[in-house]
PDB file of N, CA and C in Angstrom:
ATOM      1  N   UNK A   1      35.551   1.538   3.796  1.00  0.00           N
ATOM      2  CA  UNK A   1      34.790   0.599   4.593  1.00  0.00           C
ATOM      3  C   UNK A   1      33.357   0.571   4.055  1.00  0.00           C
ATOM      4  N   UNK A   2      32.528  -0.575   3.678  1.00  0.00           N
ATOM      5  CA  UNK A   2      31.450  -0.518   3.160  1.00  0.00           C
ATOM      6  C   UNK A   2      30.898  -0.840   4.092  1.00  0.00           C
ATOM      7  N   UNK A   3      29.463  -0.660   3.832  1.00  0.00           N
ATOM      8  CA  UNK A   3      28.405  -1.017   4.940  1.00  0.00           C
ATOM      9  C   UNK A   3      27.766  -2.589   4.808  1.00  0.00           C
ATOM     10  N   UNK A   4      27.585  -3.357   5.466  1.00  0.00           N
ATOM     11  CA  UNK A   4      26.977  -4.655   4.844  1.00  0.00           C
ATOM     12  C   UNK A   4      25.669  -4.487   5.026  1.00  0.00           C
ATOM     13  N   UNK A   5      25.329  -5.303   3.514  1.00  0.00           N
ATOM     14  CA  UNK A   5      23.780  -4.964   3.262  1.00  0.00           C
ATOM     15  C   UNK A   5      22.649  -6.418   3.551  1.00  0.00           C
ATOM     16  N   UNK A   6      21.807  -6.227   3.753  1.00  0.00           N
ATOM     17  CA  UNK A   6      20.706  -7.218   4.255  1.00  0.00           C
ATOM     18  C   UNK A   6      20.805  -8.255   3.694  1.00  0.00           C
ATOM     19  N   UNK A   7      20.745  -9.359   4.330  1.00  0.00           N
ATOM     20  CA  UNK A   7      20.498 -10.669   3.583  1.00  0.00           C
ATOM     21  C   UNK A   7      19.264 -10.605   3.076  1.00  0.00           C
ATOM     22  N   UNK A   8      19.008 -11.542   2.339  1.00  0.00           N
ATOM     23  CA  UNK A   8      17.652 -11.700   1.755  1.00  0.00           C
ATOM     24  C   UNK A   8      17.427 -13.086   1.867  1.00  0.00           C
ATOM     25  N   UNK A   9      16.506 -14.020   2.517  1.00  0.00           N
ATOM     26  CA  UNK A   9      16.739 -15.603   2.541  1.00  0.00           C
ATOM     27  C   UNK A   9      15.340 -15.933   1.783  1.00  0.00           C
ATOM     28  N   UNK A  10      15.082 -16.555   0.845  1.00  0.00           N
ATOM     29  CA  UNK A  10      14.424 -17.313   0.026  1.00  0.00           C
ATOM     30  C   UNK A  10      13.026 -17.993   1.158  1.00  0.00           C
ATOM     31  N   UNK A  11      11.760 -17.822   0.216  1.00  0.00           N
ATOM     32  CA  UNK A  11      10.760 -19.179   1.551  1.00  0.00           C
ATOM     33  C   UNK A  11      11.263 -20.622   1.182  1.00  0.00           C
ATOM     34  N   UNK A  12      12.041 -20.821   0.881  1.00  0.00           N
ATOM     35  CA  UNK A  12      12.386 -22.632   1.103  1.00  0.00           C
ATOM     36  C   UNK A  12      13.845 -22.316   2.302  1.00  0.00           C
ATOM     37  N   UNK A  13      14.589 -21.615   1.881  1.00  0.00           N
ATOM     38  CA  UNK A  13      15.692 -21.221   2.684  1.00  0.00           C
ATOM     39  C   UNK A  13      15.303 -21.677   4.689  1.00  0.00           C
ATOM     40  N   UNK A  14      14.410 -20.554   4.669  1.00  0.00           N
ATOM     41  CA  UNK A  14      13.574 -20.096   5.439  1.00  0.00           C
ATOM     42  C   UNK A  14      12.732 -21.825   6.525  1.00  0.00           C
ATOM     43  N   UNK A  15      12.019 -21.724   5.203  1.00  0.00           N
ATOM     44  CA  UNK A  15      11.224 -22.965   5.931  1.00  0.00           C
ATOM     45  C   UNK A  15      12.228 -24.424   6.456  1.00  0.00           C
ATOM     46  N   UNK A  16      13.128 -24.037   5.700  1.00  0.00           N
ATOM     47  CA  UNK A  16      14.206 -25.649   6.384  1.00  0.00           C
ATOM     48  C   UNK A  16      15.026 -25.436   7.480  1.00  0.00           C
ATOM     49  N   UNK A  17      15.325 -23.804   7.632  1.00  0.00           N
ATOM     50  CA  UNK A  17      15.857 -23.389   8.890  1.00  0.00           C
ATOM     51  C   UNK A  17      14.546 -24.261  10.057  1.00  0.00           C
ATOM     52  N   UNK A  18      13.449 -23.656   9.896  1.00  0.00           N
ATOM     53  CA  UNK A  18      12.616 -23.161  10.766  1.00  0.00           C
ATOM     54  C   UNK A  18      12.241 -25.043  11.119  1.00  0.00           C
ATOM     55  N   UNK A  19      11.995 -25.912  10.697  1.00  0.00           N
ATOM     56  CA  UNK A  19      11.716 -27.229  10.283  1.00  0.00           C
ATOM     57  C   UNK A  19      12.928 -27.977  10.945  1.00  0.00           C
ATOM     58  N   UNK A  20      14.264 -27.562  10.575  1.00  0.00           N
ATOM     59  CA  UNK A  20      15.234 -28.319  11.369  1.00  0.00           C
ATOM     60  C   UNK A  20      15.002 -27.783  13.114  1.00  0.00           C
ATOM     61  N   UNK A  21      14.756 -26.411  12.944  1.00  0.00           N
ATOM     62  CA  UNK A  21      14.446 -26.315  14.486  1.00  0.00           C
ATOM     63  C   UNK A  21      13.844 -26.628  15.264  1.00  0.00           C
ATOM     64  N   UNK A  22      12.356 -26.644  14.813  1.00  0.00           N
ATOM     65  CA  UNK A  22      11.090 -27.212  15.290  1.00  0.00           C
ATOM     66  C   UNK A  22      11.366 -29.239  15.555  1.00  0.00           C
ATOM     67  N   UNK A  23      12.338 -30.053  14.481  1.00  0.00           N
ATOM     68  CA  UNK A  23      12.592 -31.104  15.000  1.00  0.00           C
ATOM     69  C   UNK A  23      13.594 -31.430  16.413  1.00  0.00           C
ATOM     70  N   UNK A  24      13.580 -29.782  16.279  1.00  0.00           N
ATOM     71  CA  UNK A  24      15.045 -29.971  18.065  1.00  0.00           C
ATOM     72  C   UNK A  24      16.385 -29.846  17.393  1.00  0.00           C
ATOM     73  N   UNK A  25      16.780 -29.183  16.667  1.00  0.00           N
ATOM     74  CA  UNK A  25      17.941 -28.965  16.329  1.00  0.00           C
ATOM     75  C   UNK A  25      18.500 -27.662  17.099  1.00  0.00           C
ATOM     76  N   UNK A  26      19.649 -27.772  17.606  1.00  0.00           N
ATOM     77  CA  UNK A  26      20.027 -26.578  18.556  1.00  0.00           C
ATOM     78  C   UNK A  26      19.868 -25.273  17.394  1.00  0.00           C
ATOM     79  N   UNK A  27      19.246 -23.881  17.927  1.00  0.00           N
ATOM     80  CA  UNK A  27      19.024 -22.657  16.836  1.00  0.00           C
ATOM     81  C   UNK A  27      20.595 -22.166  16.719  1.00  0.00           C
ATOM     82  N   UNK A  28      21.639 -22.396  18.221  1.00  0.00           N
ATOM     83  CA  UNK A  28      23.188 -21.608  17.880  1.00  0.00           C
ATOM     84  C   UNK A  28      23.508 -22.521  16.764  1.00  0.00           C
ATOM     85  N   UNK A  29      23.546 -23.097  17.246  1.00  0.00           N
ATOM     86  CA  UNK A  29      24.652 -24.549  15.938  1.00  0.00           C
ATOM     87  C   UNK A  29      23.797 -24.425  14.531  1.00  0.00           C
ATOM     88  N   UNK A  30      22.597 -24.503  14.676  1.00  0.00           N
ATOM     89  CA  UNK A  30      22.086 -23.912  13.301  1.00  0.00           C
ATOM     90  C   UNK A  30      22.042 -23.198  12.425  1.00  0.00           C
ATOM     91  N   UNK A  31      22.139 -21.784  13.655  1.00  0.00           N
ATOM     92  CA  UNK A  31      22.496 -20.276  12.955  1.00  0.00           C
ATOM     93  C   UNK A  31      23.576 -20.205  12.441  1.00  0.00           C
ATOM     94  N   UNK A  32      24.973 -20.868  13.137  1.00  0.00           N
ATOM     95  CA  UNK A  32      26.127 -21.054  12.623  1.00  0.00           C
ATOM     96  C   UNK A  32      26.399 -21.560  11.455  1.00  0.00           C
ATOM     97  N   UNK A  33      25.645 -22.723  11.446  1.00  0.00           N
ATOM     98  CA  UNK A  33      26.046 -23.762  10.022  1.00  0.00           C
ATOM     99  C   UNK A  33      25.139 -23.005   9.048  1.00  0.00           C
ATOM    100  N   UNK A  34      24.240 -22.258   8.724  1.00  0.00           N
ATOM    101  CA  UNK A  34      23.240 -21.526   8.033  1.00  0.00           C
ATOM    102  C   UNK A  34      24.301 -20.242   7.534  1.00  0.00           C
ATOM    103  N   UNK A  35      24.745 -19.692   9.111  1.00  0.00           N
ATOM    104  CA  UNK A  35      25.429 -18.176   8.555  1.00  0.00           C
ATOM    105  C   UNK A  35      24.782 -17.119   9.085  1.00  0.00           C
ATOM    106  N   UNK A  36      23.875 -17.767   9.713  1.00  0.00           N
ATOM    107  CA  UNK A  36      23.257 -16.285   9.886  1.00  0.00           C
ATOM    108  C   UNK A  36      23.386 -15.345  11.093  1.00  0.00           C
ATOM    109  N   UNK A  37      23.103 -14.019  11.351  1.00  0.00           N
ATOM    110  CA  UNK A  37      23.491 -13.438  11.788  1.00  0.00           C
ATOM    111  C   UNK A  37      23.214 -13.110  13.297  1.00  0.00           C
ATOM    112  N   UNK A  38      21.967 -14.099  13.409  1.00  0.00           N
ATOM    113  CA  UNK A  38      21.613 -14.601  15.005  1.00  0.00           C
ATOM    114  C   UNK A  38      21.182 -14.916  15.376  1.00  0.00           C
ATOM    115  N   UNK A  39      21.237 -15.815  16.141  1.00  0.00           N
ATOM    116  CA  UNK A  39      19.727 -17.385  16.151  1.00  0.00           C
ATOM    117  C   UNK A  39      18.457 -16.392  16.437  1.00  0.00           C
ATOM    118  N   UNK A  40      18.326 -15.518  17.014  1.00  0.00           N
ATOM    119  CA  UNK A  40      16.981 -14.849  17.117  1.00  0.00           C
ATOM    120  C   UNK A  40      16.153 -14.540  15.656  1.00  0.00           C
ATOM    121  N   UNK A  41      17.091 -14.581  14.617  1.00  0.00           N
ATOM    122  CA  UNK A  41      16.458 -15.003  13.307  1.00  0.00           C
ATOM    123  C   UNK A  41      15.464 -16.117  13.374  1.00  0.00           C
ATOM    124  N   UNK A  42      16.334 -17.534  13.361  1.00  0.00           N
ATOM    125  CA  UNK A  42      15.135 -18.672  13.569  1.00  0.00           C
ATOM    126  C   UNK A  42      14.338 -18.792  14.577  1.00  0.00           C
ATOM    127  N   UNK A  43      14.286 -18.283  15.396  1.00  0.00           N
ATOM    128  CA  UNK A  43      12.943 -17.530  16.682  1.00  0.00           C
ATOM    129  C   UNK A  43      12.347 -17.277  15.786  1.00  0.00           C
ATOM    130  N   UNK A  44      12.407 -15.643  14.942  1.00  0.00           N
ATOM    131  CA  UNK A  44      11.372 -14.934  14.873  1.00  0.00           C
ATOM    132  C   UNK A  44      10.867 -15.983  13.596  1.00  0.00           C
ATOM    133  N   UNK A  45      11.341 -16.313  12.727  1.00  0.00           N
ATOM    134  CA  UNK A  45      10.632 -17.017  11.528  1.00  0.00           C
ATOM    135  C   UNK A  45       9.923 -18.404  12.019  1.00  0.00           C
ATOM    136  N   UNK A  46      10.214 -19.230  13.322  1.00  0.00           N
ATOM    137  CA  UNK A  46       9.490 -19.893  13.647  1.00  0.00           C
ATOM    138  C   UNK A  46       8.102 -19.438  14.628  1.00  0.00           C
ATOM    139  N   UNK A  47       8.506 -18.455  14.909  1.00  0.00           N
ATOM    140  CA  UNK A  47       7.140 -17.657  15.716  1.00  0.00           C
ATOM    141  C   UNK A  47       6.127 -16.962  14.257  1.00  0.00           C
ATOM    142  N   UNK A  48       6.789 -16.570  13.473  1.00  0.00           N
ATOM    143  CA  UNK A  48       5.617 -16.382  11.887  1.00  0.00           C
ATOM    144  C   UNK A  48       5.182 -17.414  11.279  1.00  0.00           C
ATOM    145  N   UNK A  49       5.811 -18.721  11.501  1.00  0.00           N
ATOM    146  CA  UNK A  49       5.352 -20.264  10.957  1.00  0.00           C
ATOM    147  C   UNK A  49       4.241 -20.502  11.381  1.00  0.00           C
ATOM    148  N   UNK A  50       4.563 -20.344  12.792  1.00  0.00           N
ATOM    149  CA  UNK A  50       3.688 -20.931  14.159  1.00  0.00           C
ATOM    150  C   UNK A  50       2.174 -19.823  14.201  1.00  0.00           C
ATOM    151  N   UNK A  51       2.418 -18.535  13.886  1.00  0.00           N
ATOM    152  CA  UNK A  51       1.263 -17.894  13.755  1.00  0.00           C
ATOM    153  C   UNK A  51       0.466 -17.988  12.252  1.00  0.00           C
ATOM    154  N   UNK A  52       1.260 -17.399  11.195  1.00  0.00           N
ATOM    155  CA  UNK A  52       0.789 -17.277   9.927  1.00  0.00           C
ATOM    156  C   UNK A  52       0.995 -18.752   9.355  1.00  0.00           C
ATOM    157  N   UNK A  53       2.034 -19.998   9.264  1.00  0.00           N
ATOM    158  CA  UNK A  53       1.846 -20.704   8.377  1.00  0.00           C
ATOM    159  C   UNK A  53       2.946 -20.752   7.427  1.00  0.00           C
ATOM    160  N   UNK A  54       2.510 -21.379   6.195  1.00  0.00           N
ATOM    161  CA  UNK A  54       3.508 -21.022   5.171  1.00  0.00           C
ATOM    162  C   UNK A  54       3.763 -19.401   4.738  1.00  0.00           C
ATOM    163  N   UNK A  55       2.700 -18.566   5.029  1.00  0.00           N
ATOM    164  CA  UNK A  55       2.787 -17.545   4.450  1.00  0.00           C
ATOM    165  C   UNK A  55       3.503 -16.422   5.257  1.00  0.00           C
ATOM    166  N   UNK A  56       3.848 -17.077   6.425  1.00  0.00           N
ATOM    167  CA  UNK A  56       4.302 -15.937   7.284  1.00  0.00           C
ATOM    168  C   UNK A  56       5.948 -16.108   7.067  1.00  0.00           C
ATOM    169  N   UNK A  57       6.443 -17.294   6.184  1.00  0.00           N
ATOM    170  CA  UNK A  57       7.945 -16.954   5.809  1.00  0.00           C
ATOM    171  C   UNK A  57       7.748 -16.429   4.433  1.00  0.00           C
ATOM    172  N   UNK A  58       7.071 -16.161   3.841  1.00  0.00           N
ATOM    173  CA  UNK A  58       6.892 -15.753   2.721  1.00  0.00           C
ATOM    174  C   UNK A  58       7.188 -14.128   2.358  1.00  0.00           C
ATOM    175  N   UNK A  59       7.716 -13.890   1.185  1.00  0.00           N
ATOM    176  CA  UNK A  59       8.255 -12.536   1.233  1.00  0.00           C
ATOM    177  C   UNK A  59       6.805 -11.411   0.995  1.00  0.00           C
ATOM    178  N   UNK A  60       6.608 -10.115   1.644  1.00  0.00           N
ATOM    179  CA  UNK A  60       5.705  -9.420   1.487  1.00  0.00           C
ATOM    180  C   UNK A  60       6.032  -8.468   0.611  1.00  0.00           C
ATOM    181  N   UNK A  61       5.412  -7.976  -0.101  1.00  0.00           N
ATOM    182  CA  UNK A  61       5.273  -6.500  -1.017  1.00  0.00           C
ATOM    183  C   UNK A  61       5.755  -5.301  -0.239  1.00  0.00           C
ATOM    184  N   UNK A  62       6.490  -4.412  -0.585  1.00  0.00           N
ATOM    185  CA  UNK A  62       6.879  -3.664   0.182  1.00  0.00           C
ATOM    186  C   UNK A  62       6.373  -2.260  -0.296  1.00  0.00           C
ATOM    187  N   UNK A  63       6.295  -1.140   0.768  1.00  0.00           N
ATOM    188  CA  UNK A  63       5.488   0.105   0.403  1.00  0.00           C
ATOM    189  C   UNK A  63       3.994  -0.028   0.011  1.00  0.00           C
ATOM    190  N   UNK A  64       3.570   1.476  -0.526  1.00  0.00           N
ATOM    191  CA  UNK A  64       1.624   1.710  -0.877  1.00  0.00           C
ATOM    192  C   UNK A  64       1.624   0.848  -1.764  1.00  0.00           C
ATOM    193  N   UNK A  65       0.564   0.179  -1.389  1.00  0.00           N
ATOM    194  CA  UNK A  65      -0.195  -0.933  -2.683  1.00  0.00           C
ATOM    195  C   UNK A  65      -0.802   0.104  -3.715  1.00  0.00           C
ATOM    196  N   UNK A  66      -0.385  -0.166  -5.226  1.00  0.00           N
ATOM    197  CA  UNK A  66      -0.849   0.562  -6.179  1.00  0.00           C
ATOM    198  C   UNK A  66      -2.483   1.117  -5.960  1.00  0.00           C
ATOM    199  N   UNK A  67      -3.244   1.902  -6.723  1.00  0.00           N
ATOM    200  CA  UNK A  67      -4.475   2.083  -6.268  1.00  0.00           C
ATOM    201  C   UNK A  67      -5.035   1.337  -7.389  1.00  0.00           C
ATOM    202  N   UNK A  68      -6.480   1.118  -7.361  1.00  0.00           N
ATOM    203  CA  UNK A  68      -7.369   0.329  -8.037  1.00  0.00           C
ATOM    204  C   UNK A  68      -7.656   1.086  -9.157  1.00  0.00           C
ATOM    205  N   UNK A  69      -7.973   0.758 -10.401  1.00  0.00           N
ATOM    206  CA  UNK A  69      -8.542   1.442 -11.591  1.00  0.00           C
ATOM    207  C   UNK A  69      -9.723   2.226 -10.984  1.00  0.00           C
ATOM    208  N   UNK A  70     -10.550   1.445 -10.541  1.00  0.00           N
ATOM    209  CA  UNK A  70     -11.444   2.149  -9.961  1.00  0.00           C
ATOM    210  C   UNK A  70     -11.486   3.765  -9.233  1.00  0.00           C
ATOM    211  N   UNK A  71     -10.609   3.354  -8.113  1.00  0.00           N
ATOM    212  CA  UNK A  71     -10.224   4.539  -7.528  1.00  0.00           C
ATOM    213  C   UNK A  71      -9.956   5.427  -8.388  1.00  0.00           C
ATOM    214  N   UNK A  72      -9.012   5.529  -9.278  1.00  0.00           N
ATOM    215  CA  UNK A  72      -8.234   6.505 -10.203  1.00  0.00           C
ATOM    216  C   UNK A  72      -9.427   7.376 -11.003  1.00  0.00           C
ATOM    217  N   UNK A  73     -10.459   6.346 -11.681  1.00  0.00           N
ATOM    218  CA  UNK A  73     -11.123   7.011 -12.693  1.00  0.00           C
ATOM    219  C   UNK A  73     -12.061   7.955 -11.606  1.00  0.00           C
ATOM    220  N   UNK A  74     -12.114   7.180 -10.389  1.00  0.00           N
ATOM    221  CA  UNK A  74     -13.867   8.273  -9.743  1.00  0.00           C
ATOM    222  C   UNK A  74     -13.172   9.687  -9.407  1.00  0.00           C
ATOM    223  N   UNK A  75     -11.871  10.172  -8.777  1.00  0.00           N
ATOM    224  CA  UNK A  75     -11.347  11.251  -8.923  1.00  0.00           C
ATOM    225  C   UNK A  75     -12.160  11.870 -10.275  1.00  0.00           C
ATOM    226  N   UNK A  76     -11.753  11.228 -11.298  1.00  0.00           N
ATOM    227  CA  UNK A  76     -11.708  12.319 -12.467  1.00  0.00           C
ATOM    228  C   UNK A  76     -13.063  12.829 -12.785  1.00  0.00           C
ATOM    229  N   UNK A  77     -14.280  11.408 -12.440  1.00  0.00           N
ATOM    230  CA  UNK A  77     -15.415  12.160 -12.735  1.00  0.00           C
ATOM    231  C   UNK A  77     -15.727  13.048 -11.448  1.00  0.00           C
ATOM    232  N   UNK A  78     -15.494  12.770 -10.700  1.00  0.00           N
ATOM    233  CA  UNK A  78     -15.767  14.314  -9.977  1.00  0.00           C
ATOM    234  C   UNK A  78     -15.382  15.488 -10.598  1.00  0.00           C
ATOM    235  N   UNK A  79     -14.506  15.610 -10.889  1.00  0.00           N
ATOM    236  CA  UNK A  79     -13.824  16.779 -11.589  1.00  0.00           C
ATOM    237  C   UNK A  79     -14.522  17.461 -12.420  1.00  0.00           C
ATOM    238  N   UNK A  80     -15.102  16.437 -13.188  1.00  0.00           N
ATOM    239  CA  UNK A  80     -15.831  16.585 -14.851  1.00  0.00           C
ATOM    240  C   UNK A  80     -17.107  16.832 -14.059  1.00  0.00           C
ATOM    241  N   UNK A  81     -17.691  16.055 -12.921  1.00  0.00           N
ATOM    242  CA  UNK A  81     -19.059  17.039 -12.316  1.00  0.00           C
ATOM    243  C   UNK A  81     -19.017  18.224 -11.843  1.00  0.00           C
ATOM    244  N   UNK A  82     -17.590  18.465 -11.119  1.00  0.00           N
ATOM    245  CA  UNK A  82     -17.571  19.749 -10.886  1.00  0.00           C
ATOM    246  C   UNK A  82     -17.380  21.193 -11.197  1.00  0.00           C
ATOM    247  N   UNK A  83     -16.748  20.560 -13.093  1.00  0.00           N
ATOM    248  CA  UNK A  83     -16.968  21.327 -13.726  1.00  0.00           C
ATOM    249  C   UNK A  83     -18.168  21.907 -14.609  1.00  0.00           C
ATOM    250  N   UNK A  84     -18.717  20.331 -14.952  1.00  0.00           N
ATOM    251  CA  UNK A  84     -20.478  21.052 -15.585  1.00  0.00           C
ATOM    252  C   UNK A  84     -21.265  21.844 -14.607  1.00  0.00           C
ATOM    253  N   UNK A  85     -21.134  21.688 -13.399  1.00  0.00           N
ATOM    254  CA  UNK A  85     -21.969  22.785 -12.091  1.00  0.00           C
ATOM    255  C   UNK A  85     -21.502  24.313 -12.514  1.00  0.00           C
ATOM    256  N   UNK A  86     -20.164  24.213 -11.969  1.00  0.00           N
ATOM    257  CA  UNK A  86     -19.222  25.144 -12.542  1.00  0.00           C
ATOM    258  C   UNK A  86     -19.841  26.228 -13.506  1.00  0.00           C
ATOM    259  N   UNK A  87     -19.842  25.367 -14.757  1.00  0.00           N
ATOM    260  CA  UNK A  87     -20.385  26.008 -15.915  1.00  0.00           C
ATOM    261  C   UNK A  87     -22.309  26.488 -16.026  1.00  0.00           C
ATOM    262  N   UNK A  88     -22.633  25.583 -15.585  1.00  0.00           N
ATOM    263  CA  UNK A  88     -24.532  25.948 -15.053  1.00  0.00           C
ATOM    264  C   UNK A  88     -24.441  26.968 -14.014  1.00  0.00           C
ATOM    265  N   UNK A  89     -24.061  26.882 -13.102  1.00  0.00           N
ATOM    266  CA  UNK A  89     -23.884  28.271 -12.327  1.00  0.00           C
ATOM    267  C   UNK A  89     -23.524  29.619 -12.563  1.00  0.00           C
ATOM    268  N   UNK A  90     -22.608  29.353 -13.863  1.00  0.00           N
ATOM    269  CA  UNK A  90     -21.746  30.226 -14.687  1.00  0.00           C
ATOM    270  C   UNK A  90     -23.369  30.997 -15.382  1.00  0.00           C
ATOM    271  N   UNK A  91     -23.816  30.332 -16.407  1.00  0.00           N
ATOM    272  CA  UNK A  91     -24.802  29.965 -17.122  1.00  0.00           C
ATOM    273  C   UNK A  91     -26.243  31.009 -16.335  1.00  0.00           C
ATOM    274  N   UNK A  92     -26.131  30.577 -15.254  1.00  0.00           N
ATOM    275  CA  UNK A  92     -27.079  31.258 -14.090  1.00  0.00           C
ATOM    276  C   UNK A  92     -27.113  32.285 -13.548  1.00  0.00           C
ATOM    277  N   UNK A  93     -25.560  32.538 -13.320  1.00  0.00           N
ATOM    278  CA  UNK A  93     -25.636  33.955 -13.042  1.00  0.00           C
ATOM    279  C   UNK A  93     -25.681  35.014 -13.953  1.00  0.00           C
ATOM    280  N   UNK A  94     -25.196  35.099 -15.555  1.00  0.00           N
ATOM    281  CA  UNK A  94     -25.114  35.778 -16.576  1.00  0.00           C
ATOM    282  C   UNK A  94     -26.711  35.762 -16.970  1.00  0.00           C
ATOM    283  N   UNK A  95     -27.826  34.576 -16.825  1.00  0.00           N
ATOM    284  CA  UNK A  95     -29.315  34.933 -16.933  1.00  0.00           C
ATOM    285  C   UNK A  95     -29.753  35.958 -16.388  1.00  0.00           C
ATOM    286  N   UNK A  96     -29.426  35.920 -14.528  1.00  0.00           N
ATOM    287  CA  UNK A  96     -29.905  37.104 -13.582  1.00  0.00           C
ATOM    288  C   UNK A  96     -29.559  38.213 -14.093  1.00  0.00           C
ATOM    289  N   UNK A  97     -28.041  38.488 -14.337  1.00  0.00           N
ATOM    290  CA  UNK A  97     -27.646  39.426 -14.483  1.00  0.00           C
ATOM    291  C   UNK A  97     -28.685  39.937 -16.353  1.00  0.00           C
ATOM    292  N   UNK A  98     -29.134  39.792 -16.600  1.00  0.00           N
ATOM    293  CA  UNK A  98     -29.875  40.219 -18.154  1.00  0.00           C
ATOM    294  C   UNK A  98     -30.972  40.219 -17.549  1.00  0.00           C
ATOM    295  N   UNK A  99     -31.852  39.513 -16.585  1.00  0.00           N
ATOM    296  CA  UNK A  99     -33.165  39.760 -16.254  1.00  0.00           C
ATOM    297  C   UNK A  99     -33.182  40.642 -15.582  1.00  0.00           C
ATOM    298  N   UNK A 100     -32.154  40.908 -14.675  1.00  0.00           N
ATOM    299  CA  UNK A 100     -31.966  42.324 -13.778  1.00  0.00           C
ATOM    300  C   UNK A 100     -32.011  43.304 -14.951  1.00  0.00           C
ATOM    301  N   UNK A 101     -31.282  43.360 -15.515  1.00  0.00           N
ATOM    302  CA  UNK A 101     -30.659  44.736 -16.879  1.00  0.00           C
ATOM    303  C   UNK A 101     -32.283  44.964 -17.245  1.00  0.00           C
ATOM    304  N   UNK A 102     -33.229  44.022 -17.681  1.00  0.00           N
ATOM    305  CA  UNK A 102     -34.112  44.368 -18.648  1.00  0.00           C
ATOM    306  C   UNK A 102     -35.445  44.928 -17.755  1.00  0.00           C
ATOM    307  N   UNK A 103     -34.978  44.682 -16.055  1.00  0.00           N
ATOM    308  CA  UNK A 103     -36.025  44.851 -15.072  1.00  0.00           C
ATOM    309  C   UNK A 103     -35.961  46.479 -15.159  1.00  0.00           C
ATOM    310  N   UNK A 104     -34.337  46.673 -15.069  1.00  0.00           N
ATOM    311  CA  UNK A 104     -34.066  48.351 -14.458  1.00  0.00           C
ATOM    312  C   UNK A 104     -34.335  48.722 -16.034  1.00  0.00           C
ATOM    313  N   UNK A 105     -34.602  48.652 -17.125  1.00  0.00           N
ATOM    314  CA  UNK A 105     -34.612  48.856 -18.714  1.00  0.00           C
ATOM    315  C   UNK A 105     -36.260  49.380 -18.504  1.00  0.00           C
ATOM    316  N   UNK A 106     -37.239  48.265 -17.670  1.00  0.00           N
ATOM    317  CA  UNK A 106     -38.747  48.865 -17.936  1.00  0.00           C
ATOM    318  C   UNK A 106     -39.119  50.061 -16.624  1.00  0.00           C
ATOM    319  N   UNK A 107     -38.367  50.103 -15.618  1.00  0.00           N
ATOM    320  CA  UNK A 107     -39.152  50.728 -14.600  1.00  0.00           C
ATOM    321  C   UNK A 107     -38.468  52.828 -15.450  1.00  0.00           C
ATOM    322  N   UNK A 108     -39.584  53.210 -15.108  1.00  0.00           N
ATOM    323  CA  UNK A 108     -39.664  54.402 -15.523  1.00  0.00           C
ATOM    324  C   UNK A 108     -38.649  55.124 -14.399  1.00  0.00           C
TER     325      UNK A 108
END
């Protein structure tokens, strides 16, 4: 027994459903002659017409939107700042430590 998998309906598909409805075409007898799986389909795509427009039958991108070049590179220079500190601090403490040595070197 397989599982049945999602329709997928096209934005022209879409918009002629939604267009025959909006002229008063019954949504059962529609859904029927269309196929689809329940007039509450052409509800909801005429309620996204009616809010968004053309774009609200329109198919969306699905999942995280890639990140920006931007984004990607400023990670790295942090990194690269936090390593030159890193290294100056490094740098800083090995000074003390020799100015200390040469302090306890003069006191009698």
């Amino acid at each position: 027994m397989t599982k049945p998998t999602k329709r997928l309906f096209s934005f022209e598909f879409k918009l002629d459903a939604v267009q025959r409805y909006l002229s008063g075409e019954n949504k059962v007898a529609l859904s029927k002659e269309l196929q689809l799986s329940s007039p509450k389909l052409i509800e909801k795509w005429a309620r996204q017409y009616r809010d968004e427009g053309d774009a609200g039958l329109r198919a969306k991108p699905k999942g995280r939107p890639k990140a920006s070049p931007e984004a990607a590179a400023k990670p790295e220079s942090e990194l690269q700042r936090l390593r030159r500190e890193n290294e100056r601090l490094r740098a800083e403490v090995a000074f003390l430590g020799k100015v200390q040595a040469l302090r306890d070197e003069e006191r009698p």
